[in-house]
Structures are given as structure tokens and as C-alpha cells.
N, C-alpha and C. Protein backbone atom coordinates (compact mmCIF):
# COMPACT_ATOMS: atom_id res chain seq x y z
N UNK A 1 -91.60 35.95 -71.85
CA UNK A 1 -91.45 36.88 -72.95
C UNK A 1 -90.17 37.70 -72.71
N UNK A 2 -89.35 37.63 -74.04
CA UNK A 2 -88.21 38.81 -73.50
C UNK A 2 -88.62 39.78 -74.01
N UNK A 3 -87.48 40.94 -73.72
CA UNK A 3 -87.66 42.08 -73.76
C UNK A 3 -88.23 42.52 -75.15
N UNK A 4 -87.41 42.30 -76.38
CA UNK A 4 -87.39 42.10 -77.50
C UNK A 4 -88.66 41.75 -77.98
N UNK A 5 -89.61 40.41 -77.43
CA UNK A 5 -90.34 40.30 -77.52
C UNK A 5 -91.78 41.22 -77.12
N UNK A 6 -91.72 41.93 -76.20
CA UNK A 6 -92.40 43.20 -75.76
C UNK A 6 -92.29 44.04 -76.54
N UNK A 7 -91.13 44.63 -76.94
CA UNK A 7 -91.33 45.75 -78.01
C UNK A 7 -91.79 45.50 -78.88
N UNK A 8 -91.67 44.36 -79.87
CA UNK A 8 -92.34 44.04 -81.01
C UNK A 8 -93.79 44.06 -80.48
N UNK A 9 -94.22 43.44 -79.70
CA UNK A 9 -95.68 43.09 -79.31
C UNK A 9 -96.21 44.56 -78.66
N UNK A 10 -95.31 45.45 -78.27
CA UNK A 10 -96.03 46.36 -78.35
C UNK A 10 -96.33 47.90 -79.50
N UNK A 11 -95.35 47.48 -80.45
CA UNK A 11 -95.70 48.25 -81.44
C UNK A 11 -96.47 47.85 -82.78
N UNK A 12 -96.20 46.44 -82.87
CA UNK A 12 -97.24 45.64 -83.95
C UNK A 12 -98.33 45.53 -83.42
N UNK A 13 -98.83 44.48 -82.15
CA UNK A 13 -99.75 44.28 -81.76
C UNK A 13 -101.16 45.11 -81.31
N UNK A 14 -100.52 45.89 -80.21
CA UNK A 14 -100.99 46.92 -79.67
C UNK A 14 -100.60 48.21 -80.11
N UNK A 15 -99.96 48.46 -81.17
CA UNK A 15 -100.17 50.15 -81.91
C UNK A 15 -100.29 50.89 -81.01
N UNK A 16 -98.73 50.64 -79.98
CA UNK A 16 -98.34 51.42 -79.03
C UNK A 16 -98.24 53.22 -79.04
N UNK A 17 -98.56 53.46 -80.58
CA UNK A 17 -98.20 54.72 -80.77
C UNK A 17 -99.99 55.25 -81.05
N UNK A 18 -100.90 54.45 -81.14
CA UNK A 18 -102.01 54.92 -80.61
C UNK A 18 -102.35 55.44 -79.40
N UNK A 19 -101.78 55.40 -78.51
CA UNK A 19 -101.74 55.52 -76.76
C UNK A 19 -101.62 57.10 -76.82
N UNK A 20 -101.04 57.59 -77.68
CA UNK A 20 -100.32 59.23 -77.70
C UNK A 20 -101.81 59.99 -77.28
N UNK A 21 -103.11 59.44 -77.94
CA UNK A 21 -104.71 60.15 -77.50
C UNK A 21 -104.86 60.22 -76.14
N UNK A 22 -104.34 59.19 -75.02
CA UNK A 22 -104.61 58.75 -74.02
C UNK A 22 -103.82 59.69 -73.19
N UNK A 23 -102.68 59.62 -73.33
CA UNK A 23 -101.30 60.51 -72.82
C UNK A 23 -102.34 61.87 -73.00
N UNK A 24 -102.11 62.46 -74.02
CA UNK A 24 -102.78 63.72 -74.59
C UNK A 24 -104.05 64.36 -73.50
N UNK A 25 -104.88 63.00 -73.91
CA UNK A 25 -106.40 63.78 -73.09
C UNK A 25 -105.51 63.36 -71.56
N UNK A 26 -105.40 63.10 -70.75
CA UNK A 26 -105.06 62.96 -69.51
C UNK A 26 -104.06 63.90 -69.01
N UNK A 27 -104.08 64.95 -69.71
CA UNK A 27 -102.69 66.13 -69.15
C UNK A 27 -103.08 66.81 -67.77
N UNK A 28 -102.56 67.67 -67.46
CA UNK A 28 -102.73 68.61 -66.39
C UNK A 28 -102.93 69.66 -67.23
N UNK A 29 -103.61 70.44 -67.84
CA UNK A 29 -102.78 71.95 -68.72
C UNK A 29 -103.17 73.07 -67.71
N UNK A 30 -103.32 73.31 -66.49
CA UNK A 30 -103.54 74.60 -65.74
C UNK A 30 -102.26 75.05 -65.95
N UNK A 31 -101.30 74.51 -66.06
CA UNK A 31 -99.90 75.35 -66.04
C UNK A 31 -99.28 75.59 -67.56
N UNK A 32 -99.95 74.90 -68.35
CA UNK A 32 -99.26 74.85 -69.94
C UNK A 32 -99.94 75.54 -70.67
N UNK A 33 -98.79 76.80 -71.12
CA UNK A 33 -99.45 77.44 -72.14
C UNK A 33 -99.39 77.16 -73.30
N UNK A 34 -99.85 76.98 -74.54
CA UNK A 34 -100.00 76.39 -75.86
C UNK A 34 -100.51 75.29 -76.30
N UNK A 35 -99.90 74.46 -77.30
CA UNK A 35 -100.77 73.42 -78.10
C UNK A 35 -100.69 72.45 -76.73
N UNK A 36 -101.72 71.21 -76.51
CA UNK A 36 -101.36 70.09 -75.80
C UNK A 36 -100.54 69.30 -76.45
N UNK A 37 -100.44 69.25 -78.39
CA UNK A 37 -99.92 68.13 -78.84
C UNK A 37 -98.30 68.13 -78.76
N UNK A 38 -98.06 69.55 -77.68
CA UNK A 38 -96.67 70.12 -77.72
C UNK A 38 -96.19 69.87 -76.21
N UNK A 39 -97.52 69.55 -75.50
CA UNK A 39 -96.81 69.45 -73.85
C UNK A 39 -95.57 68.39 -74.09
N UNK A 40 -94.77 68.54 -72.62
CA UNK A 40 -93.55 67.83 -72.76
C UNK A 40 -94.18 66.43 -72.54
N UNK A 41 -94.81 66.22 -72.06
CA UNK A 41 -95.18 64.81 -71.83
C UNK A 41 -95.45 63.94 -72.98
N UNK A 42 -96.30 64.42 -73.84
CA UNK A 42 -97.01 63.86 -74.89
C UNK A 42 -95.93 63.63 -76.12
N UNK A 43 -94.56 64.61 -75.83
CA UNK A 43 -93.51 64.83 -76.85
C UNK A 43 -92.77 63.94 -76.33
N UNK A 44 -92.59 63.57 -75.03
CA UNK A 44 -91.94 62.39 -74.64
C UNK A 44 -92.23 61.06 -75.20
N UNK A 45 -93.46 60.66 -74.87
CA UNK A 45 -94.38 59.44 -75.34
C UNK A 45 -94.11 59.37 -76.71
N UNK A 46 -94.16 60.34 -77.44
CA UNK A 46 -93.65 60.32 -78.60
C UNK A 46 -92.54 59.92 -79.67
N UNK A 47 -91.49 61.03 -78.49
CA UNK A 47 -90.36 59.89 -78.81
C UNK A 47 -90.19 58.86 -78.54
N UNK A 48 -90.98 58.56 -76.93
CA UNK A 48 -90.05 56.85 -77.13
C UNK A 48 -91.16 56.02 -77.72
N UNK A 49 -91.82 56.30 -78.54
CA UNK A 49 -92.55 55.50 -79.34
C UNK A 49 -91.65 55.19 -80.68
N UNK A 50 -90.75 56.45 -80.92
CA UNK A 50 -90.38 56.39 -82.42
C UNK A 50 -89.41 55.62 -81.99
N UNK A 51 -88.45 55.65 -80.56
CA UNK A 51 -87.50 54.46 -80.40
C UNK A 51 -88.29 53.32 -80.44
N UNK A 52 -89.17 52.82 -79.34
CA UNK A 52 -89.48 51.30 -79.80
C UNK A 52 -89.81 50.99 -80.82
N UNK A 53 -90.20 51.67 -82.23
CA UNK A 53 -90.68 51.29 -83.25
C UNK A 53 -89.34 51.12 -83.90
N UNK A 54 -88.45 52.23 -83.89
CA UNK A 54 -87.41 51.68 -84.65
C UNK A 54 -86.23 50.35 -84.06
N UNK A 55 -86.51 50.52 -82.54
CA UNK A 55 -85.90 49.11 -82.51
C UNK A 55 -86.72 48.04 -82.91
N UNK A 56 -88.12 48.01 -82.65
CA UNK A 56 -88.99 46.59 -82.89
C UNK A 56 -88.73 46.16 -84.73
N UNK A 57 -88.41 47.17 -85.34
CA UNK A 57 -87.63 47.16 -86.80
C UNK A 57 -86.53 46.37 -87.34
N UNK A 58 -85.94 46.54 -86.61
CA UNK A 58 -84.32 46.30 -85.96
C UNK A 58 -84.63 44.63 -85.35
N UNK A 59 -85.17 44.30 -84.48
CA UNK A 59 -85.66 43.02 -84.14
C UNK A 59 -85.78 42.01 -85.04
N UNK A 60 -87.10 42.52 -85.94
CA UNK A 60 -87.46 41.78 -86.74
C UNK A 60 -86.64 41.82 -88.24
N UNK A 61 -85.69 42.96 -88.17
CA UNK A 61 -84.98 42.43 -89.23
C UNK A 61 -83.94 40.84 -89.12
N UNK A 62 -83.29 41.34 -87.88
CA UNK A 62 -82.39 40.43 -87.32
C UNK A 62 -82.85 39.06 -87.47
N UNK A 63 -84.30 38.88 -87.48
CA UNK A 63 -85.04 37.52 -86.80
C UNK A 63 -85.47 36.93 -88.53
N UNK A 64 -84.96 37.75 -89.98
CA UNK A 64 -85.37 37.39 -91.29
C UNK A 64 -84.26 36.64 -91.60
């Protein structure tokens, strides 16, 4: 599988951006004050969800 192929398979297949619940409940928050949906972690996961989605986009345009 290439790379290319992973991203697609993980944002079509596996609805890689479902994972964000998982990230979320699994925090540390003794040290974080405010929302969890704001910790840096979960805002990370986040973004690079919105990158692999917009490259797995990008992929499959290329591949029409």
C-alpha cells in the first residue's frame, strides 16, 4: 500500500476523523483549564485530520 493509498483508506474507510472521541476522552486534564474540545491535543488531531482529508481529495481527484 502506498502512502496515498493510506490516506484515502484512512479517511474514507475508517472515518479517521471519528477518532477525535478517542483522542478527546483519553486526555490528561489535571493541568488544562477549559473546554477539552479545545485541549492542544485534540486541536492537533484535528487539524491533521482536515490535512489528510483534504489531501485524500486531492488523490482521488488526480486518480478521475
Amino acid at each position: 500500500m502506498t502512502l496515498d493509498e493510506a490516506i484515502v483508506a484512512l479517511v474514507d474507510e475508517f472515518s479517521l476523523g471519528d477518532f477525535i472521541y478517542n483522542v478527546r476522552e483519553n486526555l490528561d486534564l489535571r493541568d488544562f483549564k477549559g473546554n477539552s474540545w479545545d485541549h492542544p491535543r485534540v486541536m492537533r488531531f484535528s487539524d491533521a485530520v482536515v490535512a489528510l482529508t483534504v489531501r485524500a481529495k486531492e488523490i482521488k481527484n488526480a486518480a478521475s
